[in-house]
N, C-alpha and C. Protein backbone atom coordinates (compact mmCIF):
# COMPACT_ATOMS: atom_id res chain seq x y z
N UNK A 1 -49.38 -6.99 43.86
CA UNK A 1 -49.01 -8.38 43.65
C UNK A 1 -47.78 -8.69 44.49
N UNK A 2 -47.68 -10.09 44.99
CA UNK A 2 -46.64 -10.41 45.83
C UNK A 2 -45.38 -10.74 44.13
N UNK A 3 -44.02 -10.10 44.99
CA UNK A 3 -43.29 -10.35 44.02
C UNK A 3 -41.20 -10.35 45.31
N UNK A 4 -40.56 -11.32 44.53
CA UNK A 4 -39.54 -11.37 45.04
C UNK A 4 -38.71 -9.51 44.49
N UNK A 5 -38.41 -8.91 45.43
CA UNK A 5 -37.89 -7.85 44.91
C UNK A 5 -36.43 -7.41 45.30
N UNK A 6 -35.49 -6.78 44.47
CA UNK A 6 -34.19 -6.44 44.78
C UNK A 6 -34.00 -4.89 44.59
N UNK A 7 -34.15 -4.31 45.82
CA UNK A 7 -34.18 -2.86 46.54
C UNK A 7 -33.02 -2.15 45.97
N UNK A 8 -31.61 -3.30 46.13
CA UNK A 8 -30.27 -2.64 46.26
C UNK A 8 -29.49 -3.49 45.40
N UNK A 9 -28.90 -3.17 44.58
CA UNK A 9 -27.88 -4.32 43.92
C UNK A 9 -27.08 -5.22 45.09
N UNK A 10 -26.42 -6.41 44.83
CA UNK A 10 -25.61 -6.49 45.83
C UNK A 10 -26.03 -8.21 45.78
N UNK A 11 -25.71 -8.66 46.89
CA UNK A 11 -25.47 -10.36 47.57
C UNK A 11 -27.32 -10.31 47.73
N UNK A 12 -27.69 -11.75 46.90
CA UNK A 12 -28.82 -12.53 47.08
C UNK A 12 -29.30 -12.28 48.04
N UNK A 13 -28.47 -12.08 49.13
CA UNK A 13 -29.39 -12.37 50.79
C UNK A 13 -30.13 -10.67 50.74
N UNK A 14 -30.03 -10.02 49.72
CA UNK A 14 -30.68 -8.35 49.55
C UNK A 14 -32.12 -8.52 49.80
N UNK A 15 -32.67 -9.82 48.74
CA UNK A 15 -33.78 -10.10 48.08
C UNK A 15 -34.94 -10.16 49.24
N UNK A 16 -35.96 -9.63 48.47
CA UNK A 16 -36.95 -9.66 49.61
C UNK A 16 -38.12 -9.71 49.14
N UNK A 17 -39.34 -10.34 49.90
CA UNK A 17 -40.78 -10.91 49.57
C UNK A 17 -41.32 -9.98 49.93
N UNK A 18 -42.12 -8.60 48.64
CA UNK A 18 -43.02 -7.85 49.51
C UNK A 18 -43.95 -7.75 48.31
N UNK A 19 -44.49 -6.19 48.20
CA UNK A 19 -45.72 -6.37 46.91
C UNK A 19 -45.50 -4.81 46.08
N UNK A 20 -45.61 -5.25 44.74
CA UNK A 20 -45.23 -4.74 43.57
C UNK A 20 -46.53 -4.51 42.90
N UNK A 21 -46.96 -2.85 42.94
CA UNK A 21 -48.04 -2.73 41.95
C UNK A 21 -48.11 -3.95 40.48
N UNK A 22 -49.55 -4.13 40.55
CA UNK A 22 -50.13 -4.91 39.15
C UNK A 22 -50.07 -4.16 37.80
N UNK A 23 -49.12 -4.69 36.87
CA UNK A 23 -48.68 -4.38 35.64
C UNK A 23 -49.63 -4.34 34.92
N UNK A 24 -49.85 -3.29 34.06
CA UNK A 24 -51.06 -3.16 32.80
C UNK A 24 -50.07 -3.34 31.49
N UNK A 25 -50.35 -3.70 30.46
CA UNK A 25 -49.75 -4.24 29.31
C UNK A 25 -50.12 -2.72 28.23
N UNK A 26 -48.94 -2.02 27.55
CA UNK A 26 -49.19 -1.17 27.49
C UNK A 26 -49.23 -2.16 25.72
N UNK A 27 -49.55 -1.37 24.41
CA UNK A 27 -49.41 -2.02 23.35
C UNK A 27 -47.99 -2.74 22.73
N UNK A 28 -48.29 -4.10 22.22
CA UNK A 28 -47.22 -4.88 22.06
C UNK A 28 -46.77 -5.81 23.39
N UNK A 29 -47.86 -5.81 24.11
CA UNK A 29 -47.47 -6.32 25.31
C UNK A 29 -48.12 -7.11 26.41
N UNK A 30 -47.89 -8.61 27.01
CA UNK A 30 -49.03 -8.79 27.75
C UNK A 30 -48.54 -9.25 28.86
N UNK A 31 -49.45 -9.16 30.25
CA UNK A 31 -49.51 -10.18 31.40
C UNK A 31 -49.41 -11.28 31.59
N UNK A 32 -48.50 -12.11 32.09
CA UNK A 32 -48.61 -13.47 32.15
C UNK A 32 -48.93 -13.47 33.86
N UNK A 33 -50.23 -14.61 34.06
CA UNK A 33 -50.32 -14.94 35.60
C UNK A 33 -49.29 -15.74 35.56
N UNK A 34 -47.88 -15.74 36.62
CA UNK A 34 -47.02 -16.78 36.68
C UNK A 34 -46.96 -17.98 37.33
N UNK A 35 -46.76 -19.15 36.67
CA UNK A 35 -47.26 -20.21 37.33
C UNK A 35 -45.82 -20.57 37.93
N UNK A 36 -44.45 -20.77 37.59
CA UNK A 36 -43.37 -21.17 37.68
C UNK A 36 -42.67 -19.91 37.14
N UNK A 37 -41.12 -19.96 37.96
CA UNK A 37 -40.23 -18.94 37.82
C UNK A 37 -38.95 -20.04 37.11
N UNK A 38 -38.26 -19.95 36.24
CA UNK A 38 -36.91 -20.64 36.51
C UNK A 38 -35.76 -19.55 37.06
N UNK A 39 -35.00 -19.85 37.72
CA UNK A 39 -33.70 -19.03 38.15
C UNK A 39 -33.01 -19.73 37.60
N UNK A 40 -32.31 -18.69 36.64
CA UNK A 40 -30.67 -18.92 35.62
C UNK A 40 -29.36 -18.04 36.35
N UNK A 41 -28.10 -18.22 35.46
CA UNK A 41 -27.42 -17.79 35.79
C UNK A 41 -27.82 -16.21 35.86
N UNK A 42 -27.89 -15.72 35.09
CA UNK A 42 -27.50 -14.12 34.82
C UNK A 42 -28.64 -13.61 35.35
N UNK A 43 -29.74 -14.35 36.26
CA UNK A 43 -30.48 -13.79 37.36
C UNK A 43 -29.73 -13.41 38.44
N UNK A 44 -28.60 -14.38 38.87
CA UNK A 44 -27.77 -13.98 40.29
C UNK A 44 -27.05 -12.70 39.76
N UNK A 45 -26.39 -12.84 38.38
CA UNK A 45 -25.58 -11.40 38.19
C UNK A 45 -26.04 -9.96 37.69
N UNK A 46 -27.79 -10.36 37.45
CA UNK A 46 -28.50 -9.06 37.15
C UNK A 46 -28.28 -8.28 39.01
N UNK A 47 -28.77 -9.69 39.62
CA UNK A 47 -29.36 -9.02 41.34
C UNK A 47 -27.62 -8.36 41.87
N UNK A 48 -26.93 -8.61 41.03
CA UNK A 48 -25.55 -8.15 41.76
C UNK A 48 -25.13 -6.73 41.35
N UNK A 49 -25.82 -6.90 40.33
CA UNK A 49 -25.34 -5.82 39.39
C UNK A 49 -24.31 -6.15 38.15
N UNK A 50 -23.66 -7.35 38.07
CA UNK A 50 -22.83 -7.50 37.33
C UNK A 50 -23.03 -7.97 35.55
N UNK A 51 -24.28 -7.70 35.13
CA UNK A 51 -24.94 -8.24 34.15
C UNK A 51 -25.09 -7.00 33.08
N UNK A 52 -24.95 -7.43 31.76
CA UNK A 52 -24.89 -6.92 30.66
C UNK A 52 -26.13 -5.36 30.78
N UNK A 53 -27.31 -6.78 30.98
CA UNK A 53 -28.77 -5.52 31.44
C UNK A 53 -28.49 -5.22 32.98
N UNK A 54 -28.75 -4.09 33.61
CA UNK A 54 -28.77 -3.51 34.76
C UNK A 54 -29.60 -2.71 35.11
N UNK A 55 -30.96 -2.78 35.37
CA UNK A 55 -32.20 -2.64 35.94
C UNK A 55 -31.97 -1.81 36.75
N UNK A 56 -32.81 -0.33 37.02
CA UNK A 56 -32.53 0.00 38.39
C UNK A 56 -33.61 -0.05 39.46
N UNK A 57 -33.58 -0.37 40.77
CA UNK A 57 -33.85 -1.14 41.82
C UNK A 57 -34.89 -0.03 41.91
N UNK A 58 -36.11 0.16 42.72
CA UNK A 58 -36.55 -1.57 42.55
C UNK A 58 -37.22 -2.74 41.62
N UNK A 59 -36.82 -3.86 41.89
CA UNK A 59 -37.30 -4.18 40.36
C UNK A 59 -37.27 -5.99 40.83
N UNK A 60 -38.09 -6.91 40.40
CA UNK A 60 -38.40 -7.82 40.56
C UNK A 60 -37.29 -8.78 39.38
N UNK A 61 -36.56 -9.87 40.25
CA UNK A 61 -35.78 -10.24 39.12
C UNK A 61 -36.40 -11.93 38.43
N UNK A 62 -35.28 -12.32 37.67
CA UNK A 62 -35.94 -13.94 36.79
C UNK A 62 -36.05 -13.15 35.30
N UNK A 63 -35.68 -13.56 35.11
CA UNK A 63 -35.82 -13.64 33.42
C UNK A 63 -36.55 -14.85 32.51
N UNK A 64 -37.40 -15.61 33.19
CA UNK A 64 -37.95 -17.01 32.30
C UNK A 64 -38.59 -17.49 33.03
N UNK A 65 -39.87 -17.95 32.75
CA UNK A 65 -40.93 -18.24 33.53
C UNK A 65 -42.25 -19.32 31.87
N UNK A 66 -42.86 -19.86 33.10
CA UNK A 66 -44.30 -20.33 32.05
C UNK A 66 -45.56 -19.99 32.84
N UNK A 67 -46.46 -19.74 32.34
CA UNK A 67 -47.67 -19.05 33.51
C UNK A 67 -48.91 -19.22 32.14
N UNK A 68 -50.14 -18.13 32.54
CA UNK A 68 -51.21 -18.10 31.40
C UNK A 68 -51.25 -16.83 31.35
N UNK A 69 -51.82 -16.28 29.68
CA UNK A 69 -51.85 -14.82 29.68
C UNK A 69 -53.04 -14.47 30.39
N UNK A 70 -53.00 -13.43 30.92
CA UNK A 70 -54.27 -12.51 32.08
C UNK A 70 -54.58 -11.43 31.28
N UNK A 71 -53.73 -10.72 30.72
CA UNK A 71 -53.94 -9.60 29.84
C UNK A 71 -53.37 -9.24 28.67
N UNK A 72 -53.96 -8.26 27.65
CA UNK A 72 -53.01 -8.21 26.46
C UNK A 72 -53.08 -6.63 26.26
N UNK A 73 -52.46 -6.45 25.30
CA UNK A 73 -52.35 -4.84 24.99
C UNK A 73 -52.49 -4.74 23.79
N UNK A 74 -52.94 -3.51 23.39
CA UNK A 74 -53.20 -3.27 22.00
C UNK A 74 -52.20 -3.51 20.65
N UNK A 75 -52.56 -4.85 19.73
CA UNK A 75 -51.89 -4.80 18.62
C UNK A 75 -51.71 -6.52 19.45
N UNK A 76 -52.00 -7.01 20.00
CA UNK A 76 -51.55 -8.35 20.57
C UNK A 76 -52.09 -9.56 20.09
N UNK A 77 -51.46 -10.64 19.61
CA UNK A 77 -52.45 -11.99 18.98
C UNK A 77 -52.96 -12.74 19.89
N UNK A 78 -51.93 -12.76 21.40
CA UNK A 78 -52.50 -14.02 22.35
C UNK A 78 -53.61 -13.68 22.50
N UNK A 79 -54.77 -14.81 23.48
CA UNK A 79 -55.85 -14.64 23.76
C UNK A 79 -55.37 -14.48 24.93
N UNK A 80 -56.47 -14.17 26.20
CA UNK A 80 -56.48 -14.15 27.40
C UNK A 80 -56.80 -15.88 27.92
N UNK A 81 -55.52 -16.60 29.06
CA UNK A 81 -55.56 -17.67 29.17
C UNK A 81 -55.08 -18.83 28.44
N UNK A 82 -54.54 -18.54 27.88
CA UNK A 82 -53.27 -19.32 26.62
C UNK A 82 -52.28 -19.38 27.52
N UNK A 83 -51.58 -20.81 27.92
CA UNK A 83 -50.39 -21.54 28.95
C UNK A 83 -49.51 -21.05 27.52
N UNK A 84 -48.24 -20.21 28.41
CA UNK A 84 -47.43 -19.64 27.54
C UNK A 84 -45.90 -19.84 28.22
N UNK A 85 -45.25 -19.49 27.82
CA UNK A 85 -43.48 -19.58 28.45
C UNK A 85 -42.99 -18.58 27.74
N UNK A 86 -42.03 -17.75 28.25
CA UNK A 86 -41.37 -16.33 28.42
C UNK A 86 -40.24 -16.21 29.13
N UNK A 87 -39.10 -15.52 27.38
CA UNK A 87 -37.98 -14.99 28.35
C UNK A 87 -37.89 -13.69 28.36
N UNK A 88 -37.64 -12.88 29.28
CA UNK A 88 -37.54 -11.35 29.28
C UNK A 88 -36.06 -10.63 29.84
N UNK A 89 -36.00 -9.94 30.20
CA UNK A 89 -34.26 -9.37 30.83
C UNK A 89 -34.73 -9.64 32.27
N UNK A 90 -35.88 -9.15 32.87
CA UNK A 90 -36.30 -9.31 34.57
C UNK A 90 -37.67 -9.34 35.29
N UNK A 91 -38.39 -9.78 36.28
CA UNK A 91 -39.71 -9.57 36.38
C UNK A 91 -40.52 -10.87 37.05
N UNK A 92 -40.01 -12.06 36.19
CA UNK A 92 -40.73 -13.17 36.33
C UNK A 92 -40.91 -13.76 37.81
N UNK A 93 -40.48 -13.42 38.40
CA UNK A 93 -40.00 -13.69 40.13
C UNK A 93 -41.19 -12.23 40.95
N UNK A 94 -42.57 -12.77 40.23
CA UNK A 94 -43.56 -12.02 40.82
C UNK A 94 -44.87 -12.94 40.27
N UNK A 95 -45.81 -12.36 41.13
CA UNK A 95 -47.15 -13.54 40.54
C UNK A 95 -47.56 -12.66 38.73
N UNK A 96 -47.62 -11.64 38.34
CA UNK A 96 -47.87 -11.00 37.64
C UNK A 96 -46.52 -10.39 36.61
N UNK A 97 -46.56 -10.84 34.99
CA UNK A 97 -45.04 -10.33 34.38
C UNK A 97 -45.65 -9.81 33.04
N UNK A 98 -45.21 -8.52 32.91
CA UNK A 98 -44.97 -7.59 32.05
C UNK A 98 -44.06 -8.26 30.60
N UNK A 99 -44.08 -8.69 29.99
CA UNK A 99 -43.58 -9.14 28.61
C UNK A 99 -44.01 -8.65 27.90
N UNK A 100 -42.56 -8.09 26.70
CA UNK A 100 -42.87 -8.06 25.03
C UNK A 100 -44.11 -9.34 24.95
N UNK A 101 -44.56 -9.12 23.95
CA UNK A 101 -45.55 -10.06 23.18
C UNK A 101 -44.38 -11.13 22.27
N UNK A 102 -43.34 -9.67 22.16
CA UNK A 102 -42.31 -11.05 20.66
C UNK A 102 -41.42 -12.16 21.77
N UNK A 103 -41.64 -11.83 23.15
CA UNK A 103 -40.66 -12.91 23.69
C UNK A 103 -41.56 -14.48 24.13
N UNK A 104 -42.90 -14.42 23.80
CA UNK A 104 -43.71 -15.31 24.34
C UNK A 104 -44.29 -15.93 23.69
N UNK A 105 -43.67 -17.51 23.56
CA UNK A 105 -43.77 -18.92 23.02
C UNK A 105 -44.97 -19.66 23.70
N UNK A 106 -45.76 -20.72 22.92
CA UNK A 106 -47.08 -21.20 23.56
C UNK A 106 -46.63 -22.33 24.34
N UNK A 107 -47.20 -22.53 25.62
CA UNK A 107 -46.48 -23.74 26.23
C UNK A 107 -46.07 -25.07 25.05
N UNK A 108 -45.08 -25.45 25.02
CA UNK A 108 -45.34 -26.91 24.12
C UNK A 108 -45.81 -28.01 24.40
N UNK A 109 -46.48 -28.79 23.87
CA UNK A 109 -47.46 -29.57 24.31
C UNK A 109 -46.27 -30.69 24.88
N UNK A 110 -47.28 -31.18 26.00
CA UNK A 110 -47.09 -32.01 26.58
C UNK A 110 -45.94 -32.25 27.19
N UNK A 111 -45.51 -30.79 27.56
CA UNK A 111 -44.35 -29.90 29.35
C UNK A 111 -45.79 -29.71 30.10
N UNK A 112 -45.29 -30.14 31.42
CA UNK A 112 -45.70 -28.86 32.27
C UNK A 112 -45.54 -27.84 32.10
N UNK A 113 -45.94 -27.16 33.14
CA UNK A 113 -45.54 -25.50 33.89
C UNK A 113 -43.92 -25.40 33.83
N UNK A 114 -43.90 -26.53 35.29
CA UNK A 114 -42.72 -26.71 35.57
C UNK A 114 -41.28 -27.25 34.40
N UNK A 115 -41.42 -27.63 33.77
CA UNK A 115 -40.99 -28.08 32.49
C UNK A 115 -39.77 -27.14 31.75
N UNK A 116 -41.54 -26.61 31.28
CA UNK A 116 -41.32 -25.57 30.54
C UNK A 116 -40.55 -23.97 30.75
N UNK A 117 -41.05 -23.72 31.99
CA UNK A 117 -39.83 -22.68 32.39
C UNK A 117 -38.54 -22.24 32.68
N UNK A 118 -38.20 -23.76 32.46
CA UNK A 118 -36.70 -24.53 32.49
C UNK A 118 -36.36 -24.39 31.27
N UNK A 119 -36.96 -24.42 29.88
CA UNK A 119 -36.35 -25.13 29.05
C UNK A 119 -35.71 -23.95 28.30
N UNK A 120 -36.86 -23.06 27.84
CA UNK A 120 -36.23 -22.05 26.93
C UNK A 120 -34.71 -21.41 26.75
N UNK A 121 -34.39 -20.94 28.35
CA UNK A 121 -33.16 -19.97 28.09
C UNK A 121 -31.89 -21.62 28.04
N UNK A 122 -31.84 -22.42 28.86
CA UNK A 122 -30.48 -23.63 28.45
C UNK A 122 -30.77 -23.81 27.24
N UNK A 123 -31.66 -24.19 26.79
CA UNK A 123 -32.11 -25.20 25.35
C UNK A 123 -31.94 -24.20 24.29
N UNK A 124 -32.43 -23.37 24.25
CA UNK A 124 -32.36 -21.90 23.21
C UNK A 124 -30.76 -21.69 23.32
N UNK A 125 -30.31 -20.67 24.44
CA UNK A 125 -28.72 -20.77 24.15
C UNK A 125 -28.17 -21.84 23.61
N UNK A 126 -28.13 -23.03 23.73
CA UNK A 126 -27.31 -24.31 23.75
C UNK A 126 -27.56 -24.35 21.81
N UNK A 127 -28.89 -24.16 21.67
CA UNK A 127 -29.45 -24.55 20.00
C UNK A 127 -28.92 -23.65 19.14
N UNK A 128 -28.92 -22.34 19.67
CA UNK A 128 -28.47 -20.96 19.00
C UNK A 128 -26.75 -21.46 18.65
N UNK A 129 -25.99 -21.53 20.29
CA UNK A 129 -24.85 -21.79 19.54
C UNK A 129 -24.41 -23.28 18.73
N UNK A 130 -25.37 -24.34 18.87
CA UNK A 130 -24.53 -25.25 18.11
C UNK A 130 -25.26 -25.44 17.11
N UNK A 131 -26.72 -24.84 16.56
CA UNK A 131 -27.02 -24.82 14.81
C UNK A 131 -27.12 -23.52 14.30
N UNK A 132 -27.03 -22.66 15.08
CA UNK A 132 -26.89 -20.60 14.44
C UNK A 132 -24.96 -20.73 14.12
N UNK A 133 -24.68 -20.63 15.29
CA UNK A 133 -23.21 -20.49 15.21
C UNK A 133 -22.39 -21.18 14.39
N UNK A 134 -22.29 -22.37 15.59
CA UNK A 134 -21.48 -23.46 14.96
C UNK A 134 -21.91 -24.51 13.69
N UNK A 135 -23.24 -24.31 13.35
CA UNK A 135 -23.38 -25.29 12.12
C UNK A 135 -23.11 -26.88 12.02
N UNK A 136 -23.05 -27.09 13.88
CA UNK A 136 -22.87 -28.51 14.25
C UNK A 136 -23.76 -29.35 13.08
N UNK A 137 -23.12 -30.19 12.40
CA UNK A 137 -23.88 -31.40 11.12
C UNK A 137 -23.16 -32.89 11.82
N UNK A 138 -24.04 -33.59 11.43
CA UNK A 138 -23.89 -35.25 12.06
C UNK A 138 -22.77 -35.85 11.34
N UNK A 139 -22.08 -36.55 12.74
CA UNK A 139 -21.06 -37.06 12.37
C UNK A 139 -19.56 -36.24 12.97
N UNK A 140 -20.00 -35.04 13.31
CA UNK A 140 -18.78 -33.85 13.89
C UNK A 140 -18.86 -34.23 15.62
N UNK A 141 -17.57 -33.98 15.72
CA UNK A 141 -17.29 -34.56 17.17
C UNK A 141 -17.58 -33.21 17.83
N UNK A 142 -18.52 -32.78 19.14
CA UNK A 142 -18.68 -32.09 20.06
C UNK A 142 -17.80 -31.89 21.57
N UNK A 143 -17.36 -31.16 21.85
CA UNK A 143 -16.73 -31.03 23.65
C UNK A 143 -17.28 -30.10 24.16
N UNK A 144 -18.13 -30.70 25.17
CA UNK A 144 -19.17 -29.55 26.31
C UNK A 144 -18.55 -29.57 27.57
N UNK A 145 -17.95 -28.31 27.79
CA UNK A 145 -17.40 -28.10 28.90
C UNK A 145 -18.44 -28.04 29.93
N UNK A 146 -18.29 -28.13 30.90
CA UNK A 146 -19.56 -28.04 31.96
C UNK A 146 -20.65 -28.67 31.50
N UNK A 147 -20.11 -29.77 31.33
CA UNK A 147 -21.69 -31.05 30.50
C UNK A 147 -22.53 -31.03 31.72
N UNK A 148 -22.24 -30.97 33.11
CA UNK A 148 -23.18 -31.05 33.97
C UNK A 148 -24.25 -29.95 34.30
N UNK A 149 -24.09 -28.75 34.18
CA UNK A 149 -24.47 -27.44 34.08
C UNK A 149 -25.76 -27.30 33.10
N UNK A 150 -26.87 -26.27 33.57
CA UNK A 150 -27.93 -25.93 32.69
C UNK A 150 -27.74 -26.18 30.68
N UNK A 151 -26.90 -25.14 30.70
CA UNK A 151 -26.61 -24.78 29.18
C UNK A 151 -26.10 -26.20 28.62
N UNK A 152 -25.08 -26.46 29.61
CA UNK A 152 -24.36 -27.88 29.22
C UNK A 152 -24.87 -29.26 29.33
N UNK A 153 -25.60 -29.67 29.89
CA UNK A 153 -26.42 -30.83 29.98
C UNK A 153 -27.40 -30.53 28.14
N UNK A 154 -27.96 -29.30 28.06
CA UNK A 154 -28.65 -29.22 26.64
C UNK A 154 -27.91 -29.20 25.81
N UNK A 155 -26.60 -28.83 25.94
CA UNK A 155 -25.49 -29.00 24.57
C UNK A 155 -25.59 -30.58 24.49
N UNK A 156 -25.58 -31.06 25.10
CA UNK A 156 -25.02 -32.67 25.28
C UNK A 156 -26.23 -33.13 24.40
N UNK A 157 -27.67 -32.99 25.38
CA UNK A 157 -28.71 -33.45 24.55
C UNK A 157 -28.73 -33.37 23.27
N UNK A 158 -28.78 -31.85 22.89
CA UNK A 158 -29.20 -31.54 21.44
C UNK A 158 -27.92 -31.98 20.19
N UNK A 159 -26.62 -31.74 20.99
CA UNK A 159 -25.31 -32.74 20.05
C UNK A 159 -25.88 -34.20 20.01
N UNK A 160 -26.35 -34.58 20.52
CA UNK A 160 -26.85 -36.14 20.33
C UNK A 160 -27.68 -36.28 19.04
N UNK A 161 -28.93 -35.50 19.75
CA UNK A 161 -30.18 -35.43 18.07
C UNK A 161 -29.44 -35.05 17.21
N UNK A 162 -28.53 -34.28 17.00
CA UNK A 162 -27.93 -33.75 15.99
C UNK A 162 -26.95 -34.73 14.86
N UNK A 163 -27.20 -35.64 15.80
CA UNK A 163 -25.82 -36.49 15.72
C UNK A 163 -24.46 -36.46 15.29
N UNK A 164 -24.31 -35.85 16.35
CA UNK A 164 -22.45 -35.78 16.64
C UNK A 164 -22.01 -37.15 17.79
N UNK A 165 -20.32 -36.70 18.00
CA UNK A 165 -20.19 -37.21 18.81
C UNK A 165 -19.84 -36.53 19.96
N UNK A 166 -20.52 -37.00 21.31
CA UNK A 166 -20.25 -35.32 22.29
C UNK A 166 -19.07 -35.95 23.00
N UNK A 167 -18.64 -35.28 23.37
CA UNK A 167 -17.43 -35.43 24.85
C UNK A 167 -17.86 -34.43 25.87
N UNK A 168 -17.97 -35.22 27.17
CA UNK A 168 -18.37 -34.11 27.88
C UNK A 168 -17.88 -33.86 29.32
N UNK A 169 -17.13 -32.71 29.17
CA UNK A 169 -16.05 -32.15 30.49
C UNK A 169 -16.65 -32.03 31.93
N UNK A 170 -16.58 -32.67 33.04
CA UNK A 170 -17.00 -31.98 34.15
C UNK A 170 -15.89 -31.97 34.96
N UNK A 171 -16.24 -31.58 36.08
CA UNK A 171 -15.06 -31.60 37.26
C UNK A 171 -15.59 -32.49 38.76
N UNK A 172 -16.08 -33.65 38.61
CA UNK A 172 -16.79 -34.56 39.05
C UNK A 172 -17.23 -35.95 38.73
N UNK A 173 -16.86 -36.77 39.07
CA UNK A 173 -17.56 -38.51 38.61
C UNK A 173 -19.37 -38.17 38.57
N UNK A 174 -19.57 -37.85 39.50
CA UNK A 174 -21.22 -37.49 39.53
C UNK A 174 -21.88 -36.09 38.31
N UNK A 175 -20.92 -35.55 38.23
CA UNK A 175 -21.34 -34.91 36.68
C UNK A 175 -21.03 -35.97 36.15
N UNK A 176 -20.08 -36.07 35.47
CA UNK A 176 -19.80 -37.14 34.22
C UNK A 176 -20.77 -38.15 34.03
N UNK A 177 -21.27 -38.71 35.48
CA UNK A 177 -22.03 -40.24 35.50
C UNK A 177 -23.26 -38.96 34.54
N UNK A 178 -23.55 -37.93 35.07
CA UNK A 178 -25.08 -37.51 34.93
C UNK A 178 -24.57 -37.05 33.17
N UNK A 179 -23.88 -36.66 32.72
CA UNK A 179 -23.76 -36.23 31.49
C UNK A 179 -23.98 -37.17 30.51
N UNK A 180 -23.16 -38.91 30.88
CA UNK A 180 -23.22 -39.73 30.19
C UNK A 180 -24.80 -40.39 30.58
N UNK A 181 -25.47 -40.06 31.74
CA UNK A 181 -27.21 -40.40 31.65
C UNK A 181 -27.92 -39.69 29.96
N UNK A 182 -27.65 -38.56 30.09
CA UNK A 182 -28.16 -37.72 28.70
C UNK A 182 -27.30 -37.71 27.28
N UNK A 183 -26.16 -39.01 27.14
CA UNK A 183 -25.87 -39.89 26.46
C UNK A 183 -24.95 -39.20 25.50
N UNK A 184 -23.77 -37.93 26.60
CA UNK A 184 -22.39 -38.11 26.27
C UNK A 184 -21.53 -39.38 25.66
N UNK A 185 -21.13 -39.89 24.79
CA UNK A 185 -20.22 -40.78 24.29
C UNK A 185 -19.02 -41.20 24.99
N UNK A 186 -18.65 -40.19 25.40
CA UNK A 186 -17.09 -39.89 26.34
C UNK A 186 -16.90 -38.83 27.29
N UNK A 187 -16.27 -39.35 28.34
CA UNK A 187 -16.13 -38.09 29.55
C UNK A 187 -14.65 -37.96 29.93
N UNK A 188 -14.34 -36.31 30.31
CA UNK A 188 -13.42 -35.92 30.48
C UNK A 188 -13.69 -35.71 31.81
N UNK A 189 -12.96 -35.82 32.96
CA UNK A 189 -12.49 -35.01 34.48
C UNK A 189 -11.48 -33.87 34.30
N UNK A 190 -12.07 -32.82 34.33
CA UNK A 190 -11.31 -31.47 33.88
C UNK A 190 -10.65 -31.29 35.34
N UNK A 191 -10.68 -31.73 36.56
CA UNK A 191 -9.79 -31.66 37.52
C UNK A 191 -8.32 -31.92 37.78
């Protein structure tokens, strides 16, 4: 399978387009054909090496993707061909991805591909910390630093449904304008 691969830890420009044996799903585990990759942060700092998980090379990076399952492994509920979305530690940045079974959510209706491979890791972090953590309840005033940013544009969103009131920090008029599009209350210029 064609897959983006990182040989050597080190600077992005490492990365290279070649082909990566086809993954069999061993039990607890299935294939997704990948339709869309998203690139997050802690994709650039896995490929650097500077990341919590540290893979050793060679190894196909992306952590979050939406595609359809191709295969399953023993003990598995998906069917074969179920539009799914998946976060994993690395992989997705190949036509073919190896996933736990427990990391893989059914597309939600009515995302794309494209959509959807975006949403999980901002929207999930962003939800985790402001209804796991913080216990954000309506009516509590919010400040999202980097309101313009992945994680931070979904803090903004989801403080809204939540109903708080957000404030939201960028270091830019063109963040701020875009933060208060996704209906920040108030903006800070952290410059």
């Amino acid at each position: 399978m064609r897959a983006v691969i990182c040989s050597e830890l080190g600077p992005i420009d490492n990365l290279v387009l070649g082909d990566l044996p086809d993954p069999d799903p061993g039990p607890g585990e299935v294939v997704i054909d990948v339709r869309v990759a998203a690139l997050n942060f802690p994709d650039t700092l896995i490929i650097e090496g500077k990341y919590q998980f540290r893979p050793d090379p060679p190894f196909s990076p992306g952590g979050e993707a939406a595609g359809v399952i191709a295969a399953v492994g023993d003990g598995v509920q998906w069917e074969v061909g179920t539009p799914v979305v998946a976060v994993h530690t690395s992989g997705a940045f190949a036509e073919k991805w190896l996933v736990p079974a427990a990391m893989v959510l059914p597309l939600p209706e009515g995302l794309s591909f494209e959509q959807a491979a975006g949403f999980t890791m901002t929207y999930g972090t962003s939800y985790y910390a402001l209804k796991q953590r913080a216990n954000l309840q309506p009516g509590e005033t919010l400040l999202v630093l980097g309101a313009a940013g992945g994680v931070g544009s979904a803090a903004v969103e989801l403080g809204k449904a939540m109903g708080a009131t957000v404030i939201a920090a960028a270091s830019t008029p063109d963040k701020l304008n875009f933060a208060s599009s996704l209906g920040a209350d108030h903006t800070i210029d952290y410059t």
